[in-house]
Every structure is written in structure tokens, then in C-alpha cells.
Protein backbone atom coordinates (compact mmCIF):
# COMPACT_ATOMS: atom_id res chain seq x y z
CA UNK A 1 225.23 170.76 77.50
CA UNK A 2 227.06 171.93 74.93
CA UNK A 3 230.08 169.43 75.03
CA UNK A 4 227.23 166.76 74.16
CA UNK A 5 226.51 167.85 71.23
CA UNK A 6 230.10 168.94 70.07
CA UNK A 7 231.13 168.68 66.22
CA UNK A 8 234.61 167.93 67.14
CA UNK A 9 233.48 164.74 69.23
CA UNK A 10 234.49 161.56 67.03
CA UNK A 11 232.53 159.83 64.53
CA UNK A 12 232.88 156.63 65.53
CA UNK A 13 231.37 157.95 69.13
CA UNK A 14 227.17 157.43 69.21
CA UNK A 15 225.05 160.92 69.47
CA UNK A 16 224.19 161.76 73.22
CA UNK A 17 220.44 161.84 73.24
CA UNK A 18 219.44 165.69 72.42
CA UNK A 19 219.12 168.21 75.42
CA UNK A 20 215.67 170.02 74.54
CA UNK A 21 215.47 172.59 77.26
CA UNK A 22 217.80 174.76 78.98
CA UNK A 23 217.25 173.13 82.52
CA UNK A 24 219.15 170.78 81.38
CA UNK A 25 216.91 167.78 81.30
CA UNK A 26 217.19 165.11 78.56
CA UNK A 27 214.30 164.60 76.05
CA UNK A 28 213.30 161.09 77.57
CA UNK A 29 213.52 162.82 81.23
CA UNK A 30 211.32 165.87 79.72
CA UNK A 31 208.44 163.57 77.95
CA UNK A 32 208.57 160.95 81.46
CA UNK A 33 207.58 164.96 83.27
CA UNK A 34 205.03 165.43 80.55
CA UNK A 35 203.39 161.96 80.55
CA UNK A 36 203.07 162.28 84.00
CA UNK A 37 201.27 165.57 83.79
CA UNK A 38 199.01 164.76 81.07
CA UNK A 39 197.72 161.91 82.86
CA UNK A 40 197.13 164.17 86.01
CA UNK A 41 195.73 167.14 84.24
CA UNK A 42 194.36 165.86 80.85
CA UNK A 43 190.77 167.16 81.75
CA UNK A 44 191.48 170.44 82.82
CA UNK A 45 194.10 171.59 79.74
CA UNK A 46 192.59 173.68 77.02
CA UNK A 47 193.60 172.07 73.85
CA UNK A 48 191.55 172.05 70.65
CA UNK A 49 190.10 168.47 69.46
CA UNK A 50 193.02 168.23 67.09
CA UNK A 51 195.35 168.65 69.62
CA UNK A 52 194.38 166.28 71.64
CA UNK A 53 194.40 163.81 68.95
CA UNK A 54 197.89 164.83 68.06
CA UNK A 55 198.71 164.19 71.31
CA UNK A 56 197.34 160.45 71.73
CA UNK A 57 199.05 160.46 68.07
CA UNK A 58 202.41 161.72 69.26
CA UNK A 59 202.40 159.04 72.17
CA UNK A 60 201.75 156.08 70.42
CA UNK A 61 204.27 156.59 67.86
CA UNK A 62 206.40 156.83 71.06
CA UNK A 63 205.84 153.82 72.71
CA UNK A 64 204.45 151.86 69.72
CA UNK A 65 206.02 152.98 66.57
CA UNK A 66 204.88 153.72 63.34
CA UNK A 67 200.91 152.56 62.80
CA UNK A 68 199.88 148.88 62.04
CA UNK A 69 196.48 147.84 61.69
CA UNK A 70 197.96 144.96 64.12
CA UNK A 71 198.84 147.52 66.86
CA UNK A 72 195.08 148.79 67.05
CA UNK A 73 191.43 147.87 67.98
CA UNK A 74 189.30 147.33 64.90
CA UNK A 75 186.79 150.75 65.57
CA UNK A 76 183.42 150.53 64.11
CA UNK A 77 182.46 152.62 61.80
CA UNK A 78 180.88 155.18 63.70
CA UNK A 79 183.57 155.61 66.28
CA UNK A 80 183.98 158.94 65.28
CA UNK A 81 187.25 159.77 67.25
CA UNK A 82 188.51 156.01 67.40
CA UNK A 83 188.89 157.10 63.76
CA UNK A 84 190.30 160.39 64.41
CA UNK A 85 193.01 159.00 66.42
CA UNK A 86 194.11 156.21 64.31
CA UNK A 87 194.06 159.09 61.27
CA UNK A 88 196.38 161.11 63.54
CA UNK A 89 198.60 158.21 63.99
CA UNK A 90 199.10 157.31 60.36
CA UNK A 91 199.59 160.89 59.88
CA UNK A 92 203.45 160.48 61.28
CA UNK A 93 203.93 157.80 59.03
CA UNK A 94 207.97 157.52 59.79
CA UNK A 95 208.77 160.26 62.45
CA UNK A 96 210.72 158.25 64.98
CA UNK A 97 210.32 157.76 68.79
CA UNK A 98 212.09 160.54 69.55
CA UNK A 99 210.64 162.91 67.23
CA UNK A 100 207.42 161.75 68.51
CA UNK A 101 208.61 162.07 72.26
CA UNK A 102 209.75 166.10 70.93
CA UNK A 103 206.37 166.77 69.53
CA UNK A 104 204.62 165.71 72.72
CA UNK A 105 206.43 167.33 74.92
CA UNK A 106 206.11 170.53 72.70
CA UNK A 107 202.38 170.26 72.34
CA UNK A 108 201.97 169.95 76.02
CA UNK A 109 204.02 172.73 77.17
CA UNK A 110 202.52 175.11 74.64
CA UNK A 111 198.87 174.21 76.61
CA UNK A 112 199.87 173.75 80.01
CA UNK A 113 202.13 177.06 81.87
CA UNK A 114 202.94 174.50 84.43
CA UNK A 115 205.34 172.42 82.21
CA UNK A 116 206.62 176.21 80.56
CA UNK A 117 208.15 177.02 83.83
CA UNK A 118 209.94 173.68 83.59
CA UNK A 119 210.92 173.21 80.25
């Protein structure tokens, strides 16, 4: 979608959303996909421990924003990947939604060849 993403479109005209894959889905139609499959197929992908936190991280930057002790459980001290997680998390410090939605997506299809053949 080329046209979307014109330099000779106005200013004063807002950004389309970006166009990550060349099937032509939007970003927030490619992460819905790759939500989806995560949630179906989370067991059976082969990602490394610090994927998978990256993952969870990547998410709730998404749909929570940038950490807050106030947007997490307290974790004991010995809740190893509680820990982990929350780490991950303040780890994007500022990325945006959307930057968080791109990483996700991209994490997912690098692990999964059923979301390759889509995106």
C-alpha cells in the first residue's frame, strides 16, 4: 500500500497505521492473527526462555503500556520468572504500543512457519 505511506500526502493529514507485510494486512490486523496463535500454540513453539519473556514483555507494553509497579502483582521474592517478566517489561521502558505490537508479531513469526506463510 504504497499510496498510504506516500511523502507527497499532506501534513496536516494523520499517518495511516504502517502496512508490515506484503499481504497487505495492517499491523493491528497482523498482531490480532498472532495473539490468536500464540494462545493456541504457545506450548508447542520452540522459543528460548528469553523469548518467551520478550514475548509476555512485548504484549503487555501493548495492551498496558509502559511498566508501573501499579499495573503488576507484587511477586515474591523467589518467583523466579514473575521477576523475569516484569524485568523484560521495564526493559522497553518507552517503545510504544505499536512498536510493541511490531516486535511481537516479529518474534512470533520468526518461531512459528505457520504465521511466515502469512506474514
Amino acid at each position: 500500500k504504497m499510496e498510504e505511506n506516500d511523502a507527497s500526502r499532506p501534513s496536516s493529514e494523520p499517518p495511516k497505521e504502517p502496512t508490515a507485510s506484503e499481504s497487505g494486512l495492517t499491523l493491528e490486523e497482523m498482531y490480532d492473527v498472532a495473539v490468536k496463535h500464540f494462545k493456541q500454540v504457545r506450548d508447542d513453539l520452540t522459543m528460548s526462555y528469553e523469548d518467551r519473556l520478550n514475548v509476555v514483555a512485548y504484549w503487555r507494553q501493548a495492551t498496558r503500556g509502559k511498566w508501573e509497579a501499579s499495573k503488576t502483582k507484587d511477586v515474591g521474592y523467589f518467583d523466579v520468572v514473575g521477576n523475569d517478566r516484569i524485568k523484560a517489561w521495564r526493559a522497553l521502558g518507552d517503545a510504544t504500543p505499536t512498536e510493541a505490537k511490531q516486535k511481537f508479531v516479529d518474534a512470533l513469526t520468526v518461531c512459528s512457519s505457520q504465521l511466515q506463510g502469512l506474514f
